[in-house]
C-alpha atoms as a PDB file:
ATOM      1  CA  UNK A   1       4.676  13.672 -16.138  1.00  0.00           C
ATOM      2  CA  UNK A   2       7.906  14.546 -14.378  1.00  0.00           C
ATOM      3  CA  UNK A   3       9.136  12.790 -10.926  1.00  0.00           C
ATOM      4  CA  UNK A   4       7.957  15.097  -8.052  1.00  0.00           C
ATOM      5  CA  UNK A   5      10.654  15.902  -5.402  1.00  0.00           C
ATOM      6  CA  UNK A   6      11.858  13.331  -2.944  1.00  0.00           C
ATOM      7  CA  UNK A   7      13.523  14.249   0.101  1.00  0.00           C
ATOM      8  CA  UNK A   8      14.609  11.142   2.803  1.00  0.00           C
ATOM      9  CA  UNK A   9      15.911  10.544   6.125  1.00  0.00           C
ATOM     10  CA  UNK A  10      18.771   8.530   5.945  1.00  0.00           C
ATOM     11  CA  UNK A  11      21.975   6.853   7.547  1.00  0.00           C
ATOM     12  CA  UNK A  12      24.364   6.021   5.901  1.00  0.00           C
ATOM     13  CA  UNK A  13      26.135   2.440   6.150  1.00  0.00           C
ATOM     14  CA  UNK A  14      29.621   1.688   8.317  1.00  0.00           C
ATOM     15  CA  UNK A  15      31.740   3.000   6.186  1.00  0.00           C
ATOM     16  CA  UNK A  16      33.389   6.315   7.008  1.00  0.00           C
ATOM     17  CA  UNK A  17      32.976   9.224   4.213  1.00  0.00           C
ATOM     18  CA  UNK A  18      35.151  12.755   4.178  1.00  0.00           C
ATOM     19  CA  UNK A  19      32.348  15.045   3.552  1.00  0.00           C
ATOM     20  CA  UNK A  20      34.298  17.952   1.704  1.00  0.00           C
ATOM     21  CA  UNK A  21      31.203  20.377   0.995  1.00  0.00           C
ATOM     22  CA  UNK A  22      30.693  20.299   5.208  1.00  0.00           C
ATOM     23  CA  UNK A  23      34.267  19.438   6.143  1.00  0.00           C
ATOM     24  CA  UNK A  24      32.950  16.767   8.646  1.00  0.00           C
ATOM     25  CA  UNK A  25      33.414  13.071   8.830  1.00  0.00           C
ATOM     26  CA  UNK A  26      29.778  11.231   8.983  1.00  0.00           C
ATOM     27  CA  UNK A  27      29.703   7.975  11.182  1.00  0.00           C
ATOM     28  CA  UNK A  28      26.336   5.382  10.102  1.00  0.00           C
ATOM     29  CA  UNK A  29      25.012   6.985  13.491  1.00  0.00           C
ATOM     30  CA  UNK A  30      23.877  10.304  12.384  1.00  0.00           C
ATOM     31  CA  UNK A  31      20.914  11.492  10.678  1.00  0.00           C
ATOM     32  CA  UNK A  32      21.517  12.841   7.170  1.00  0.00           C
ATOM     33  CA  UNK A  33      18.668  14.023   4.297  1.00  0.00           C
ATOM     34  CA  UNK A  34      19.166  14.538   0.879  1.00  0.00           C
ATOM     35  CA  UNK A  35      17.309  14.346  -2.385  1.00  0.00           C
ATOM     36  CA  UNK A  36      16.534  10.973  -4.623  1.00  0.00           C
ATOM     37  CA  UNK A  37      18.328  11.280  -8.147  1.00  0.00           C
ATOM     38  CA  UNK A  38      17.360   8.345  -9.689  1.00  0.00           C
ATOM     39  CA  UNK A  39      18.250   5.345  -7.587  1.00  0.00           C
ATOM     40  CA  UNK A  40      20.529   7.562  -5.521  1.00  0.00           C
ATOM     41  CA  UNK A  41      20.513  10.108  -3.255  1.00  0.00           C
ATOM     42  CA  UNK A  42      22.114  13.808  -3.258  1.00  0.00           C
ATOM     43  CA  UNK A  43      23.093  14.899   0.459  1.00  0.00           C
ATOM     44  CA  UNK A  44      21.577  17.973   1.317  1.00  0.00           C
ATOM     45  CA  UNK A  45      22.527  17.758   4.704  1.00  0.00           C
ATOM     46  CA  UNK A  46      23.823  21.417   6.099  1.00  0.00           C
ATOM     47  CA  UNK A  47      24.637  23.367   9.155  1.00  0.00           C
ATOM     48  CA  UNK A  48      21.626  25.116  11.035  1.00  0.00           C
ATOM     49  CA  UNK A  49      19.253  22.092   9.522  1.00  0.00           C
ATOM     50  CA  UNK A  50      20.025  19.219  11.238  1.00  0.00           C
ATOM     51  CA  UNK A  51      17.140  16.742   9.863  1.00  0.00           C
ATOM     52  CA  UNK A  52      14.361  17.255   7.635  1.00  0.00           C
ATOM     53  CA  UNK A  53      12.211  18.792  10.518  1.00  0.00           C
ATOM     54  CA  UNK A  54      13.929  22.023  10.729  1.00  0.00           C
ATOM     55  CA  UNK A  55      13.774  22.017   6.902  1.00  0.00           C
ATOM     56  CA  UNK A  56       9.986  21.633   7.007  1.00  0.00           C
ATOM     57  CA  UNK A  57      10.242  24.820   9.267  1.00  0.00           C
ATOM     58  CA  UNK A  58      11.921  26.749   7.745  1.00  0.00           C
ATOM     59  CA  UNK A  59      10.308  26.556   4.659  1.00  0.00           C
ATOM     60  CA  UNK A  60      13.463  25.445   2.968  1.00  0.00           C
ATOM     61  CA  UNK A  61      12.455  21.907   0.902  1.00  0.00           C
ATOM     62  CA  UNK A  62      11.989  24.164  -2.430  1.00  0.00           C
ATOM     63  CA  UNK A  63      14.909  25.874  -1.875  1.00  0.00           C
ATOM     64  CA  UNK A  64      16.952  22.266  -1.091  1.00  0.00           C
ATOM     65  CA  UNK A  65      15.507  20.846  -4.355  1.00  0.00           C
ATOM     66  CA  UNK A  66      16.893  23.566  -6.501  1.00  0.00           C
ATOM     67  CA  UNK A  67      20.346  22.920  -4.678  1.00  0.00           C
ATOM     68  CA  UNK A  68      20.098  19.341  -5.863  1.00  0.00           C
ATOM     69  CA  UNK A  69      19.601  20.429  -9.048  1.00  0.00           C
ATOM     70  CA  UNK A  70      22.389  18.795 -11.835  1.00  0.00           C
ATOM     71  CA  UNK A  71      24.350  17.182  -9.031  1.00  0.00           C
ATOM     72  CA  UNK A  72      25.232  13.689  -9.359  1.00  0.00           C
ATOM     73  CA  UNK A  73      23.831  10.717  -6.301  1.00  0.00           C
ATOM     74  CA  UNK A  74      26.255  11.022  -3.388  1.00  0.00           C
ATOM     75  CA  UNK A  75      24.713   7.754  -2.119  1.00  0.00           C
ATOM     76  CA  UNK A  76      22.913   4.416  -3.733  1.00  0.00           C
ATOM     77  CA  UNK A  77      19.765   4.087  -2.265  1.00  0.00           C
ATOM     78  CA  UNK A  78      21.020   0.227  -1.757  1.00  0.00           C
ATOM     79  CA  UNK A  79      23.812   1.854   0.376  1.00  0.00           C
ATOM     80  CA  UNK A  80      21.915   3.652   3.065  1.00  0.00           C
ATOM     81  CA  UNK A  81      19.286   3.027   5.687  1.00  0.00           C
ATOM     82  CA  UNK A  82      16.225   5.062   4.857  1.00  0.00           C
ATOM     83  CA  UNK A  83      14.545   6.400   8.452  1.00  0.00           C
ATOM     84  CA  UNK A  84      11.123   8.188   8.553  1.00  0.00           C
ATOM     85  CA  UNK A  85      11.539  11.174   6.676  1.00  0.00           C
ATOM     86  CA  UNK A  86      10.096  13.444   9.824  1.00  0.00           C
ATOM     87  CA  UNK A  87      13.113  12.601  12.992  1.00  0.00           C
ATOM     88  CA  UNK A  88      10.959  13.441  16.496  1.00  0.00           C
ATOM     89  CA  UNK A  89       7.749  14.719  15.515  1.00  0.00           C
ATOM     90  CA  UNK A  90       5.807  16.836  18.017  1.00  0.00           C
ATOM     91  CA  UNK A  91       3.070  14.731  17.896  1.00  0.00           C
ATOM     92  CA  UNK A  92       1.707  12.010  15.311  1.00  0.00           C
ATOM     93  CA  UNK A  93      -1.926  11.873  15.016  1.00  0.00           C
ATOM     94  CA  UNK A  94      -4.064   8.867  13.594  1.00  0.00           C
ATOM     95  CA  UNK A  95      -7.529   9.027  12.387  1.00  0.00           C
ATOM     96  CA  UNK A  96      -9.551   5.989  12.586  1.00  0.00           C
ATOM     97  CA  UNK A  97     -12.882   4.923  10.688  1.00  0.00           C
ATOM     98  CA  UNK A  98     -12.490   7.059   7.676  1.00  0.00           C
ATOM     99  CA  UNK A  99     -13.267   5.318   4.536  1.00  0.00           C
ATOM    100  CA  UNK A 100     -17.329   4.088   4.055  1.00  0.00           C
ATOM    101  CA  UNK A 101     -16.247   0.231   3.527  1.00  0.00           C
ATOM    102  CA  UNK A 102     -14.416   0.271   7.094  1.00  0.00           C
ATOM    103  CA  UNK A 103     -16.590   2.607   9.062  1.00  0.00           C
ATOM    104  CA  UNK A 104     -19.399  -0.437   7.720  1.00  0.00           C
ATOM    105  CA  UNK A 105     -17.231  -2.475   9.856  1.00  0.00           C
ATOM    106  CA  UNK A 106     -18.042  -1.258  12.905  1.00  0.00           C
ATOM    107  CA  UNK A 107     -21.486  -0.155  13.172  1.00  0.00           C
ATOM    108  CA  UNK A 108     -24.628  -1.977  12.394  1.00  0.00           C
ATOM    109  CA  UNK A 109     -26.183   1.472  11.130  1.00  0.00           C
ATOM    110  CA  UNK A 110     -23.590   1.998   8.684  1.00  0.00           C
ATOM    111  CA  UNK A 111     -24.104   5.741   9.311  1.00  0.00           C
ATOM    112  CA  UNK A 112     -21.006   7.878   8.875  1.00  0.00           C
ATOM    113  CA  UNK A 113     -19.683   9.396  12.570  1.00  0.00           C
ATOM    114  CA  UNK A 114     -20.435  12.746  13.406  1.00  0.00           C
ATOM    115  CA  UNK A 115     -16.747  13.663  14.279  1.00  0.00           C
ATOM    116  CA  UNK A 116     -13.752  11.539  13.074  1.00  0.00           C
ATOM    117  CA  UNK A 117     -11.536   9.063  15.981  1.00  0.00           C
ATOM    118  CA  UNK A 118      -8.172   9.703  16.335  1.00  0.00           C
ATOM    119  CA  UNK A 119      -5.707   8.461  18.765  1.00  0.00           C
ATOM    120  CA  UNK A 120      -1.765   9.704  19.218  1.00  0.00           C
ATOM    121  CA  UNK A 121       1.116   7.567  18.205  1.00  0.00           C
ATOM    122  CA  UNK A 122       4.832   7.809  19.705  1.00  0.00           C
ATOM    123  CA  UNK A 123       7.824   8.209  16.582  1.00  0.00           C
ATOM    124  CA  UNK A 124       9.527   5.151  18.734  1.00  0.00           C
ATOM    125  CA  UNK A 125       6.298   2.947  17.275  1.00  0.00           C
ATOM    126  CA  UNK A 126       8.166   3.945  13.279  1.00  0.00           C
ATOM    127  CA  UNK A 127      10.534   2.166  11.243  1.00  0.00           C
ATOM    128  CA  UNK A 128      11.400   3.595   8.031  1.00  0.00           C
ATOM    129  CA  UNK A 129      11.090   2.026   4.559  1.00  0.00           C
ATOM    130  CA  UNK A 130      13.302  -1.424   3.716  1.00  0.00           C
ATOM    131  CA  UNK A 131      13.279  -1.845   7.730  1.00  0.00           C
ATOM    132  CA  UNK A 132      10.890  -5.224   9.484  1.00  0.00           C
ATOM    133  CA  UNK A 133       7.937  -4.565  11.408  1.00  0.00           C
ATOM    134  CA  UNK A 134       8.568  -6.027  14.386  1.00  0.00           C
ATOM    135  CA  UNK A 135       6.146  -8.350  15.759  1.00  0.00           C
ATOM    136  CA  UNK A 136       5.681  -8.345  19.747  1.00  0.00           C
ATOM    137  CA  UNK A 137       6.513 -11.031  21.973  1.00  0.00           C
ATOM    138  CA  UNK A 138       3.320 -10.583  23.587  1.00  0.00           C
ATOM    139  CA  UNK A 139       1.073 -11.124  20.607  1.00  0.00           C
ATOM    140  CA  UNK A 140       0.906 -12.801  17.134  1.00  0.00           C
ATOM    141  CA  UNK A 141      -2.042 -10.151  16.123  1.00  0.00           C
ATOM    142  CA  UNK A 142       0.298  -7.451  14.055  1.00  0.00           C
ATOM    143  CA  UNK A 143      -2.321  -6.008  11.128  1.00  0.00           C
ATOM    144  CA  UNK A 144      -1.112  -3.704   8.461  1.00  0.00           C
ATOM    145  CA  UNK A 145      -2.946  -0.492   7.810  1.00  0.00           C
ATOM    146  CA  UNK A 146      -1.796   1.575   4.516  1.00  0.00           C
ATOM    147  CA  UNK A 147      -2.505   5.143   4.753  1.00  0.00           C
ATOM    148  CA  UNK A 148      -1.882   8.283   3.223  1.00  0.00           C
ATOM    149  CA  UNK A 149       0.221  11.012   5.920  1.00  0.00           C
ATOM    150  CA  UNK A 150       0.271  14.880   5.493  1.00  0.00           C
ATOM    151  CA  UNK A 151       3.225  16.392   7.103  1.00  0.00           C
ATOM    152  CA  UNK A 152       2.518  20.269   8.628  1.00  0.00           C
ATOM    153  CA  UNK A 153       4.705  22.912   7.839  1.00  0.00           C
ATOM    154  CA  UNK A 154       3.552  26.266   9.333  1.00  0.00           C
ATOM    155  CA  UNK A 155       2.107  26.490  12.407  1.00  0.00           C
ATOM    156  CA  UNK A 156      -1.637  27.078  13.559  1.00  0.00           C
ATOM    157  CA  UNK A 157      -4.242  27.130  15.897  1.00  0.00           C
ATOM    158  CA  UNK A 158      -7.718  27.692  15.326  1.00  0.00           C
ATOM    159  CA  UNK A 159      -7.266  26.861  11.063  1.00  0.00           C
ATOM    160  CA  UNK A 160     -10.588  27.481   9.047  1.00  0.00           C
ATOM    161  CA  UNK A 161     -11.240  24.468   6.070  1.00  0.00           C
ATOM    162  CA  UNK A 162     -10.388  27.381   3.768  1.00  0.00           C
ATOM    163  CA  UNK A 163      -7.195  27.865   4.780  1.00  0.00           C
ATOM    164  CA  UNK A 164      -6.145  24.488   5.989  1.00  0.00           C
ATOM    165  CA  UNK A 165      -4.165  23.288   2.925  1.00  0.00           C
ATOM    166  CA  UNK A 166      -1.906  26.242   3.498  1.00  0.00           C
ATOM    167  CA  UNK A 167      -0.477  23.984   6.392  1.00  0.00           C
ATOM    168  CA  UNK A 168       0.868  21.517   4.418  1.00  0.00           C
ATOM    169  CA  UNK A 169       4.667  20.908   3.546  1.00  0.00           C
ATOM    170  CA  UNK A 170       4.169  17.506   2.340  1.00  0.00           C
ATOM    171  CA  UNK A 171       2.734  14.354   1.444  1.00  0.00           C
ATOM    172  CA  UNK A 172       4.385  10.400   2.723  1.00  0.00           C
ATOM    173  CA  UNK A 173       3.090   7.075   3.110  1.00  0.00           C
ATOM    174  CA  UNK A 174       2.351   5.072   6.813  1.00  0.00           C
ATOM    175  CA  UNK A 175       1.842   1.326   7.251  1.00  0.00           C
ATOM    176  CA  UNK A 176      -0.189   2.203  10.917  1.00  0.00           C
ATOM    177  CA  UNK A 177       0.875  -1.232  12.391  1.00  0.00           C
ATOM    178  CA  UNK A 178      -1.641  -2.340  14.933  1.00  0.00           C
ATOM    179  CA  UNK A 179      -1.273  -5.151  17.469  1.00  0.00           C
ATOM    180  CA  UNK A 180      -4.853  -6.357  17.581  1.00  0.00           C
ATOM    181  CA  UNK A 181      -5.932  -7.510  21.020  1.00  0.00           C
ATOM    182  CA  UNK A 182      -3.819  -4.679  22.560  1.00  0.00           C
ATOM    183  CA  UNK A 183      -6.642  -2.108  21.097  1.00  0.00           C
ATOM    184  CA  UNK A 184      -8.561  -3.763  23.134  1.00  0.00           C
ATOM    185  CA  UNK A 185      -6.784  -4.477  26.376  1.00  0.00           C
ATOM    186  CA  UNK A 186      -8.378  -1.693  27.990  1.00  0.00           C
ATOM    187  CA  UNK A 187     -11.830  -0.649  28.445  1.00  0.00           C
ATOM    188  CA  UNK A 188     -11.791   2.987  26.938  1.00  0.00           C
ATOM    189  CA  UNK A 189      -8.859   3.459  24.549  1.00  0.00           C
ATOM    190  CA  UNK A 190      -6.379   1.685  21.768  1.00  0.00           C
ATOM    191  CA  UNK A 191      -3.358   3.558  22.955  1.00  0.00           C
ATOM    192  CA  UNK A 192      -1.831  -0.162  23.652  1.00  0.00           C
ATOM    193  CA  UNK A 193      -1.859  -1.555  20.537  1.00  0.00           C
ATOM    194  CA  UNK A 194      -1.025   1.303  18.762  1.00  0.00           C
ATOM    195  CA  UNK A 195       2.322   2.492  19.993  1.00  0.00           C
ATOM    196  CA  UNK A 196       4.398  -0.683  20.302  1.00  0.00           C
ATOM    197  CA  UNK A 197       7.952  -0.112  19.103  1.00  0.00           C
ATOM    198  CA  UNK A 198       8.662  -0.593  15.399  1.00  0.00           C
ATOM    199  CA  UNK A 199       5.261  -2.098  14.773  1.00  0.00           C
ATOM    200  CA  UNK A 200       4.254   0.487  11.791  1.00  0.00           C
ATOM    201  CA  UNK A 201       6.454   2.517   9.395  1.00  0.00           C
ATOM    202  CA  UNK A 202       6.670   5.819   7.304  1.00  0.00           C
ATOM    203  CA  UNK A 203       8.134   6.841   4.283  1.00  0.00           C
ATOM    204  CA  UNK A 204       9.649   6.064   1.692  1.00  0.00           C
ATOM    205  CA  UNK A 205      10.459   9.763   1.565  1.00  0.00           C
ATOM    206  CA  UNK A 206       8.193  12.938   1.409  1.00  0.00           C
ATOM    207  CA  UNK A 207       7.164  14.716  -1.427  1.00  0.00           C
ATOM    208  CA  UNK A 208       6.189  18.101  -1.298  1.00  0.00           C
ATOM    209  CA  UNK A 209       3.032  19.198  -0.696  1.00  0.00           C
ATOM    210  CA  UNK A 210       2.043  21.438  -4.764  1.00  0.00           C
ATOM    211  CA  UNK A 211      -2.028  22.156  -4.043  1.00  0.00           C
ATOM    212  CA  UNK A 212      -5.267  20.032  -2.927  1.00  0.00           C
ATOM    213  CA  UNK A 213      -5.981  18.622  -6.750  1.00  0.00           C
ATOM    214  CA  UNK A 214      -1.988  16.259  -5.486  1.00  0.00           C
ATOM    215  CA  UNK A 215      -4.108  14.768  -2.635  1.00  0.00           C
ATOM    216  CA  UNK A 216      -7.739  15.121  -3.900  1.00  0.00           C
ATOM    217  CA  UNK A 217      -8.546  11.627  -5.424  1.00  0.00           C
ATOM    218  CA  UNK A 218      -5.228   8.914  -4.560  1.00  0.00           C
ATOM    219  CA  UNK A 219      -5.569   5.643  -5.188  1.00  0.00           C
ATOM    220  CA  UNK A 220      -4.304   3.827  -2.378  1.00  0.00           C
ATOM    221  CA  UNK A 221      -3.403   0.164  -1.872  1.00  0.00           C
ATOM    222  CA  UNK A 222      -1.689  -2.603  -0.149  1.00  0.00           C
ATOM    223  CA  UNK A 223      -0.319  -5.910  -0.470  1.00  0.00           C
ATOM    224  CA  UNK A 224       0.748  -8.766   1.567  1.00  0.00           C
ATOM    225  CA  UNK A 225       2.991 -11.042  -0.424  1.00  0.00           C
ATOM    226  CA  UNK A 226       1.796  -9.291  -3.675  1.00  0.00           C
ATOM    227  CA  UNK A 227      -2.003 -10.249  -3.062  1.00  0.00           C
ATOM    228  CA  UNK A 228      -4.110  -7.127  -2.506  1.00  0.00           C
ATOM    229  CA  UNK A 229      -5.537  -6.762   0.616  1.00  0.00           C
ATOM    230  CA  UNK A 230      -6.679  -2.935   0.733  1.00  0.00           C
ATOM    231  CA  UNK A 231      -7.579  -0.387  -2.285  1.00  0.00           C
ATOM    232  CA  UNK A 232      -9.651   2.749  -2.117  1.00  0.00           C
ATOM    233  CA  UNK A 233      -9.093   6.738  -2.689  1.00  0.00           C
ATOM    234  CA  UNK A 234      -8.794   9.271  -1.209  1.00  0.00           C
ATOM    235  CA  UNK A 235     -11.614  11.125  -2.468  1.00  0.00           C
ATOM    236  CA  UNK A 236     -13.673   8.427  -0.829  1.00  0.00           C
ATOM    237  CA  UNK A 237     -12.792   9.409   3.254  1.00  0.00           C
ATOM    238  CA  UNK A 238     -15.760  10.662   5.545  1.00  0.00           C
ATOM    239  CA  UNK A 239     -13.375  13.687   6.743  1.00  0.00           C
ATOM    240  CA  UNK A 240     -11.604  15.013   4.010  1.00  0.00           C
ATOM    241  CA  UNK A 241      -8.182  16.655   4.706  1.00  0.00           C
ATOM    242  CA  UNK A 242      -8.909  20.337   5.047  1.00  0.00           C
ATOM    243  CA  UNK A 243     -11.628  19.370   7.680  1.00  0.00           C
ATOM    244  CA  UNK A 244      -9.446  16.771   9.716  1.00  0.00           C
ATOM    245  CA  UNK A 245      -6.851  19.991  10.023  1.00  0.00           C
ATOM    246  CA  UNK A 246      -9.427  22.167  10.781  1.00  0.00           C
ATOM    247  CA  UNK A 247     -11.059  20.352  14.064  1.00  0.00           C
ATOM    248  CA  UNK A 248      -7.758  18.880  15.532  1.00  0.00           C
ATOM    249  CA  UNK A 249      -6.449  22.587  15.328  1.00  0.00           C
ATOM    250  CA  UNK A 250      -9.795  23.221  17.566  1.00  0.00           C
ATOM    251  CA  UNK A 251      -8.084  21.564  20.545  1.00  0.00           C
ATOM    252  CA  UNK A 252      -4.067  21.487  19.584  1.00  0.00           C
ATOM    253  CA  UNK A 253      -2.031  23.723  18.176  1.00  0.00           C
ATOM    254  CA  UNK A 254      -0.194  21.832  14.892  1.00  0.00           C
ATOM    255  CA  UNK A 255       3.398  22.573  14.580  1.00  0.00           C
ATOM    256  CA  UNK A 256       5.829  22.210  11.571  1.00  0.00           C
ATOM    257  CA  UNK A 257       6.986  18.738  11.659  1.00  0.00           C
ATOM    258  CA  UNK A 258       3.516  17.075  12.643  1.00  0.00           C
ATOM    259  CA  UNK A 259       2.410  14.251  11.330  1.00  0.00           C
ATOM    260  CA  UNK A 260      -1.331  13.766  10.419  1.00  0.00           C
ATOM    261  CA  UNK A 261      -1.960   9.819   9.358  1.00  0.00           C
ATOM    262  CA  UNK A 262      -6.286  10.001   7.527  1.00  0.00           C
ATOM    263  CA  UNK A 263      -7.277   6.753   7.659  1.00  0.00           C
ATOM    264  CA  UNK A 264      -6.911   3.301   6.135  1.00  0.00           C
ATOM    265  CA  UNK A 265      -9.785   1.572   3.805  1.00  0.00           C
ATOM    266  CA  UNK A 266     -10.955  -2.054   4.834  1.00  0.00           C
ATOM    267  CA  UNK A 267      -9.058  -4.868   3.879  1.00  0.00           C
ATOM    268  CA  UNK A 268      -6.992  -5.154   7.170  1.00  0.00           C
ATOM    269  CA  UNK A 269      -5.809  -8.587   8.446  1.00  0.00           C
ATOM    270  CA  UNK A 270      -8.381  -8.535  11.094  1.00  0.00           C
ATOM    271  CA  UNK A 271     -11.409  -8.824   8.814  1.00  0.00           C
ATOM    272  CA  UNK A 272     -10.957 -11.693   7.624  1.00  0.00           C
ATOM    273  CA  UNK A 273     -12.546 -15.699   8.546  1.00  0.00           C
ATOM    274  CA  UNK A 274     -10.378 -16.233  10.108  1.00  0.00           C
ATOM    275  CA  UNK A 275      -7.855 -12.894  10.879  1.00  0.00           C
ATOM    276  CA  UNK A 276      -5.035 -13.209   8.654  1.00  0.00           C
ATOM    277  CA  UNK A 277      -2.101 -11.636  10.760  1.00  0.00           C
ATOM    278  CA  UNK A 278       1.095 -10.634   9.617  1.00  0.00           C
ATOM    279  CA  UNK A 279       4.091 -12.894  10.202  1.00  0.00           C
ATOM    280  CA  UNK A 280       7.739 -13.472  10.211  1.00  0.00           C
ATOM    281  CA  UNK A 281       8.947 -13.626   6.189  1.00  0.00           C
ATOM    282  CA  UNK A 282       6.115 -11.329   5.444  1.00  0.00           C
ATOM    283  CA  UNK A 283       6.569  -8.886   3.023  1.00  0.00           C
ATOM    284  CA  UNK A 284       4.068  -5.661   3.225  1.00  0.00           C
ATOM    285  CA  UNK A 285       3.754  -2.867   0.427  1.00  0.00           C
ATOM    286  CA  UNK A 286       1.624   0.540   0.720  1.00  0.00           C
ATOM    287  CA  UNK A 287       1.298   2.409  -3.098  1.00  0.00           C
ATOM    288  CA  UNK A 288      -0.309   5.510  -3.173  1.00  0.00           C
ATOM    289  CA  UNK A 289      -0.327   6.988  -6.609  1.00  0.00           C
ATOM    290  CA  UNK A 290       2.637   9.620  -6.972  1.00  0.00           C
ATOM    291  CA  UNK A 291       3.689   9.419  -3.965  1.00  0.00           C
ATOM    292  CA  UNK A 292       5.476   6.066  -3.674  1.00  0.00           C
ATOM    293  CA  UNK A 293       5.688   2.392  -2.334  1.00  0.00           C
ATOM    294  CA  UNK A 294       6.386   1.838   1.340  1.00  0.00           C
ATOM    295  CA  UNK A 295       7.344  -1.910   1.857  1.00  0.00           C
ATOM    296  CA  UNK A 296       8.471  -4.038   4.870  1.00  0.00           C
ATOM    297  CA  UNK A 297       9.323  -7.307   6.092  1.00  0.00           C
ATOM    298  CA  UNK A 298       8.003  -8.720   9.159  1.00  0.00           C
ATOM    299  CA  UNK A 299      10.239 -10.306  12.278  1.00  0.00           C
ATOM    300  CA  UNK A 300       9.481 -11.059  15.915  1.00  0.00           C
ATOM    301  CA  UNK A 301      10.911  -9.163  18.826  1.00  0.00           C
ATOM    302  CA  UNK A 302      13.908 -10.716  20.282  1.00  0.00           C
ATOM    303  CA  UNK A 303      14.010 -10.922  23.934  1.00  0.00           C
END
């Protein structure tokens, strides 16, 4: 089987580079994109199309990949500092409680929920792949949470299950980093604990979204130091992806760019007698099957 597309946010390191396709000068401060070749990238980045986000929108990533096509790596991956692959998302929406094993978590029942949780996370809360999670001054509690992401690329309000799927641009990986006690610092919501800067991560890259049998049955996993902590599929979540599009376009309107994060399995650090938080020399890797490894270190926050 061939290598699927994949298209990452990137800057590049200090080192000043005559771009003679754009006739610019790039500084280690902007935002580029491009296309992996091998264990290098090709920049893509043009004109009109600042970051991947008004790619996404304008329908452009097939059109990119055939531009990459026979060119040589611009860029070593080792070179360059890979960002999440969506810059400034309109909004970034987390599901919680969406595999059997970790909705038995939570209720004695063990019934599934009628309609899934979900809770809103800032792009500030990101890092991208190869970059620490950041553990908070205020807190030792930092879990991991591997996930599968879809990222929207056409607009709607109102989508039917049927037609859901026609929504999606593409497919990337998020480590939904949770500060544990914070969920819990007030009485109603997990806002808190959820949004703290550079406590989660996406990425490596995105690959493009090709039909519903890509996404139907992934085998997702995680590791902490190379010992599995977390391993399910996707074919396994209460709310499956056409439906989760489907009711949060009952009350939003989803916008190219958007970032939908379904759920992670049990396994998190949490669960365990006693919790088994991450910390400092950590090292955390997400796999979902053909789409990629996302992996991490772990640091505290300076002051």
């Amino acid at each position: 089987m061939s290598q699927p597309p994949r298209f990452v946010s990137f800057r590049r390191d200090g080192i000043e580079r005559n771009d003679v396709e754009h006739n610019d000068v790039e500084h280690n401060d902007v935002e580029r994109y491009g296309l992996v070749v091998g264990d290098g990238v090709v920049d893509l980045t043009q004109p009109g199309l600042p970051t991947l986000r008004e790619v996404i929108a304008a329908d452009a990533l097939p059109r990119l990949a055939e531009r990459a096509a026979g060119r040589k790596a611009d860029r070593a991956l080792a070179e360059i500092e890979l960002r999440p692959p969506v810059p400034a998302p309109e909004k970034i929406i987390c599901i919680g409680v969406n595999y059997p094993d970790r909705n038995a978590e939570y209720r004695d029942d063990q019934d599934a929920p009628k309609y899934p949780s979900m809770f809103m996370r800032t792009a500030r809360s990101f890092v991208g792949h190869g970059a620490p999670l950041v553990r908070p001054t205020v807190s030792p509690q930092l879990d991991y949470e591997g996930e599968v992401a879809l990222v929207i690329g056409r607009a709607g309000r109102h989508i039917a299950q049927q037609d859901a799927l026609d929504h999606v641009a593409a497919v990337t990986i998020c480590n939904e980093g949770t500060i544990r006690d914070w969920v819990r610092h007030a009485k109603f919501n997990v806002t808190q604990g959820k949004n703290f800067d550079s406590s989660g991560s996406l990425g490596p890259w995105l690959v493009p979204f090709t039909g519903e049998a890509q996404i139907a049955d992934l085998r997702l996993t995680t590791r902490v130091n190379g010992e599995l902590r977390q391993d399910d599929r996707t074919s396994r979540m209460i709310f499956g992806f056409r439906y989760l599009i489907s009711y949060i376009t009952t009350f939003t309107t989803l916008v190219p760019g958007d970032i939908i994060v379904t759920g992670t399995p049990t396994g998190a650090g949490a669960r365990f007698d006693p919790p088994r938080y991450l910390k400092p020399g950590d090292v955390v890797e997400v796999e979902v099957e053909n789409i990629g490894t996302l992996r991490n270190g772990v640091v505290d926050e300076r002051r």
